[in-house]
C-alpha atoms as a PDB file:
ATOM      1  CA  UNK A   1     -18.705  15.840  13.685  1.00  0.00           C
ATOM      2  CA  UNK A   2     -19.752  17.667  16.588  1.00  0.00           C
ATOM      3  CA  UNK A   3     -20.817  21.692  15.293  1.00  0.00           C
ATOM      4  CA  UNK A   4     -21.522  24.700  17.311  1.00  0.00           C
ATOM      5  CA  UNK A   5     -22.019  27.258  15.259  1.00  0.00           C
ATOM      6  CA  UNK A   6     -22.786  30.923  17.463  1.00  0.00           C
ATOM      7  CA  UNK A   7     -24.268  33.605  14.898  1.00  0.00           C
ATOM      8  CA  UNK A   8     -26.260  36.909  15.484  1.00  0.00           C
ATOM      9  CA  UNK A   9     -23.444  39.126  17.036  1.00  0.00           C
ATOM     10  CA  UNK A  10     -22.549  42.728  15.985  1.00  0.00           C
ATOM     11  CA  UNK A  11     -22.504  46.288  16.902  1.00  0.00           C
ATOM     12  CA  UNK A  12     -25.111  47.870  18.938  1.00  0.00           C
ATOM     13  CA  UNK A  13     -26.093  51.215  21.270  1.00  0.00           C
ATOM     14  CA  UNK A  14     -26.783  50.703  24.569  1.00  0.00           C
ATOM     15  CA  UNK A  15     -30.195  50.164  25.457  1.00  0.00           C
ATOM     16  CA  UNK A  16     -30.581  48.491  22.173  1.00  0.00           C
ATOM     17  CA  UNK A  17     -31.271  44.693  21.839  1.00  0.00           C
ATOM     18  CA  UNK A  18     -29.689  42.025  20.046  1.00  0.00           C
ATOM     19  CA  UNK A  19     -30.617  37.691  20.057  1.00  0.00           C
ATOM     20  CA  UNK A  20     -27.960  35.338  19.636  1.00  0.00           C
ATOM     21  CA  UNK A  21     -27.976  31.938  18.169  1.00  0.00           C
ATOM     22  CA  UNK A  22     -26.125  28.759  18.294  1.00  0.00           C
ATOM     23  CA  UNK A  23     -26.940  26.127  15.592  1.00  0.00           C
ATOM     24  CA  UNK A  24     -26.184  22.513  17.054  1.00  0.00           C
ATOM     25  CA  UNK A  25     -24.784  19.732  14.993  1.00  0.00           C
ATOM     26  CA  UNK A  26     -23.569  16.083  15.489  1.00  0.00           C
ATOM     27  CA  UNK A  27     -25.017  15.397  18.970  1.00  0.00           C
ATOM     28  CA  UNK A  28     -28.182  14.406  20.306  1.00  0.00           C
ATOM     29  CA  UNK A  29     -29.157  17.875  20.739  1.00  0.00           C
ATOM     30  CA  UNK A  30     -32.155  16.968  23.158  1.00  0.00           C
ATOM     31  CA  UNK A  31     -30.117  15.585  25.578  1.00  0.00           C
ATOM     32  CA  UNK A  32     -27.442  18.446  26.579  1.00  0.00           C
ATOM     33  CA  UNK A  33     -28.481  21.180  28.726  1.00  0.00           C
ATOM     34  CA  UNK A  34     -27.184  24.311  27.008  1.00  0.00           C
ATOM     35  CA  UNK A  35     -25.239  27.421  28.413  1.00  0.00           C
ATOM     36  CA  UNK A  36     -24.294  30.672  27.004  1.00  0.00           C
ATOM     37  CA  UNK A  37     -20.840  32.305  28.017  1.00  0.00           C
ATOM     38  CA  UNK A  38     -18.909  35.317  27.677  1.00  0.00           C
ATOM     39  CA  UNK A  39     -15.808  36.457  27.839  1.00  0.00           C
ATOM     40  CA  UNK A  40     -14.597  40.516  27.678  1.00  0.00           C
ATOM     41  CA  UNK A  41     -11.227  41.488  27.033  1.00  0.00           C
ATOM     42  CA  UNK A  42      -8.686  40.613  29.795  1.00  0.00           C
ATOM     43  CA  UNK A  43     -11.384  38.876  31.603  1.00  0.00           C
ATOM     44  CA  UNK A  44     -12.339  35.527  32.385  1.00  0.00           C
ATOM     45  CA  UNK A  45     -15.093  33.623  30.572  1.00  0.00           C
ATOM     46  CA  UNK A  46     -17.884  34.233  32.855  1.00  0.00           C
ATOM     47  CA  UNK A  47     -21.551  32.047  32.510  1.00  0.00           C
ATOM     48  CA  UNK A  48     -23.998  34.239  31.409  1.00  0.00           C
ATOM     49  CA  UNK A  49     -27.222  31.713  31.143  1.00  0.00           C
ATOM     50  CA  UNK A  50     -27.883  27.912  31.212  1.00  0.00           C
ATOM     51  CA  UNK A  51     -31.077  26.033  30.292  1.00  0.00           C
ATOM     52  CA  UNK A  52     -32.003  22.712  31.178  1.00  0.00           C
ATOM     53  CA  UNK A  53     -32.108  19.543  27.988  1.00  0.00           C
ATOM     54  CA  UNK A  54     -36.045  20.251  27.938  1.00  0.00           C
ATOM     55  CA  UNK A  55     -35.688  23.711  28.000  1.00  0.00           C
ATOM     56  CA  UNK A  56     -38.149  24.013  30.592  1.00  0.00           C
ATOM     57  CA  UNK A  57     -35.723  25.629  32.985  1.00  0.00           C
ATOM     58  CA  UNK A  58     -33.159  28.412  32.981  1.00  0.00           C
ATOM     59  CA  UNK A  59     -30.925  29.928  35.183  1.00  0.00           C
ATOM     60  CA  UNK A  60     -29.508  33.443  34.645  1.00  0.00           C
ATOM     61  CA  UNK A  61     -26.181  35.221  36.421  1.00  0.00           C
ATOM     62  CA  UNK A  62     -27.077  38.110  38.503  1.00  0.00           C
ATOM     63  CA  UNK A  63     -25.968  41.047  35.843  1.00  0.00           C
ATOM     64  CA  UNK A  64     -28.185  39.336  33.108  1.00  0.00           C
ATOM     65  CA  UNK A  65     -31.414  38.918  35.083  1.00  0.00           C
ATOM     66  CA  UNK A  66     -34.320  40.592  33.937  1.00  0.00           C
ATOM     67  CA  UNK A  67     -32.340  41.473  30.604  1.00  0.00           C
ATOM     68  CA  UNK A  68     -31.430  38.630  29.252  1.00  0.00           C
ATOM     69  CA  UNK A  69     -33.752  34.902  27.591  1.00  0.00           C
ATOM     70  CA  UNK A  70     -32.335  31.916  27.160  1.00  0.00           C
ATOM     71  CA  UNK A  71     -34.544  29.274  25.122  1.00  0.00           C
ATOM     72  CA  UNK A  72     -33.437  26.309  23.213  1.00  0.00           C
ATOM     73  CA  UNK A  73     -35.878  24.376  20.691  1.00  0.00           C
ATOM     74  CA  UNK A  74     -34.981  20.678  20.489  1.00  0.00           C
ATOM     75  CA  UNK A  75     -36.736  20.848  17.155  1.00  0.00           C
ATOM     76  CA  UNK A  76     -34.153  23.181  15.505  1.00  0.00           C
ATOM     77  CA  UNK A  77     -31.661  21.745  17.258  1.00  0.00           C
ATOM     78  CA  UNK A  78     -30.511  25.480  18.393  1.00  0.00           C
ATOM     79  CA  UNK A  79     -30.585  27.801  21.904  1.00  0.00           C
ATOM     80  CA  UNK A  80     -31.146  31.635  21.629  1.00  0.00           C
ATOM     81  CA  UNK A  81     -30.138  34.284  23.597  1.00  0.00           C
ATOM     82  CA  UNK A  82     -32.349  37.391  23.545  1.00  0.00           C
ATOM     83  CA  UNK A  83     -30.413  40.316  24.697  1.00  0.00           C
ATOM     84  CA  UNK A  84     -31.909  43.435  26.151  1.00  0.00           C
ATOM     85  CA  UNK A  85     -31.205  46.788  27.688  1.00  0.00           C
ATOM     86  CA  UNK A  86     -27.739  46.237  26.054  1.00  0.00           C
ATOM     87  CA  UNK A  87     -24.871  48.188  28.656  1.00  0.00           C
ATOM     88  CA  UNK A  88     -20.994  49.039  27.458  1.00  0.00           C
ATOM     89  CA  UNK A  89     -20.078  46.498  30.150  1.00  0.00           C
ATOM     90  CA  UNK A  90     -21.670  43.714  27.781  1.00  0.00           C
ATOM     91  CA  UNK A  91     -19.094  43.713  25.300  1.00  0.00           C
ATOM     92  CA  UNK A  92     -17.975  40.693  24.813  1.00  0.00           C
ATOM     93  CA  UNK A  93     -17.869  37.504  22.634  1.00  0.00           C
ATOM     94  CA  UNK A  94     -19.856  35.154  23.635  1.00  0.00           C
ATOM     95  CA  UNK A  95     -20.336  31.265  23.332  1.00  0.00           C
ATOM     96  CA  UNK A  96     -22.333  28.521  23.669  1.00  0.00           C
ATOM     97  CA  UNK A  97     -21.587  25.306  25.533  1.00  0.00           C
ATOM     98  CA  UNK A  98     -23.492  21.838  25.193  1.00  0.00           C
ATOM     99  CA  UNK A  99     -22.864  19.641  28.592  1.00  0.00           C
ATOM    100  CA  UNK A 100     -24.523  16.754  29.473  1.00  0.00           C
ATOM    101  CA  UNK A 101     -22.088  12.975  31.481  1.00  0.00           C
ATOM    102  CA  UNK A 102     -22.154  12.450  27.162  1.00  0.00           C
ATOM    103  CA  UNK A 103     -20.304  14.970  26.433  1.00  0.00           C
ATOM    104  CA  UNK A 104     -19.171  18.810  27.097  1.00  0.00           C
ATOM    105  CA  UNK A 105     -18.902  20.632  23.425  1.00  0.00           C
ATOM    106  CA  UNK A 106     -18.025  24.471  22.322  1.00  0.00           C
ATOM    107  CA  UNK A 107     -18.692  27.020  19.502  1.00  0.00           C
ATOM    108  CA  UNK A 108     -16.259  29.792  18.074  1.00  0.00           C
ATOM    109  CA  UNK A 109     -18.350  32.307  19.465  1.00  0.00           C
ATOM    110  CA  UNK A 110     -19.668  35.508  18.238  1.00  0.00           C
ATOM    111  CA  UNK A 111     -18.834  38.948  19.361  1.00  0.00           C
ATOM    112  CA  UNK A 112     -20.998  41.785  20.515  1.00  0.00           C
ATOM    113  CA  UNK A 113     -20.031  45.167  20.561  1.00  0.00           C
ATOM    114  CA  UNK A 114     -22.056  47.884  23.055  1.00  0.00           C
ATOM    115  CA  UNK A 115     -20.775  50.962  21.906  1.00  0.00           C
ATOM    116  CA  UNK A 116     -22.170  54.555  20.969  1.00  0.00           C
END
């Protein structure tokens, strides 16, 4: 069965750095562009990052540019998300979304913590 599996969350300072990563599963990986989401308490899930199937193009919301990677390697069958210059305001969990007319799939997500 379809698997998106989000690991590599946890508690950090600000400024610090942390990379996510979401472990595909029961798809054909190589087709779905990939996204990475987030979602704070009492918010909305907001898109954080989106890559394209070949991973040769990303797309980043305004608050994450600069700070934030997306990458995704069709070979592992997983997308990344390196995290830098970590604010409080990044709190969140965050998840990862495979879309593609095939299909539109979800992980559990993973939480990160920006705290000192």
């Amino acid at each position: 069965q379809v698997q998106l599996v989000e690991s590599g969350g946890g508690l950090v300072q600000p400024g610090g750095s942390l990379r996510l990563s979401c472990a595909a599963s029961g798809f054909t990986f190589s087709r779905y562009a990939m996204s990475w989401y987030r979602q704070a308490p009492g918010k909305e899930r907001e898109l954080v990052a989106v890559i394209t199937s070949t991973g040769s193009t990303s797309k980043y919301a305004d608050a994450m540019k600069g700070r934030f990677t997306i990458a995704k390697d069709n070979a592992k069958n997983t997308v990344y998300l390196q995290m830098n210059s970590l604010k409080f305001e990044d709190t969140a969990v965050y998840f990862c979304n495979a879309h593609s007319p095939y299909g539109d799939y979800w992980g559990q997500g993973t939480q990160v913590t920006v705290s000192s």
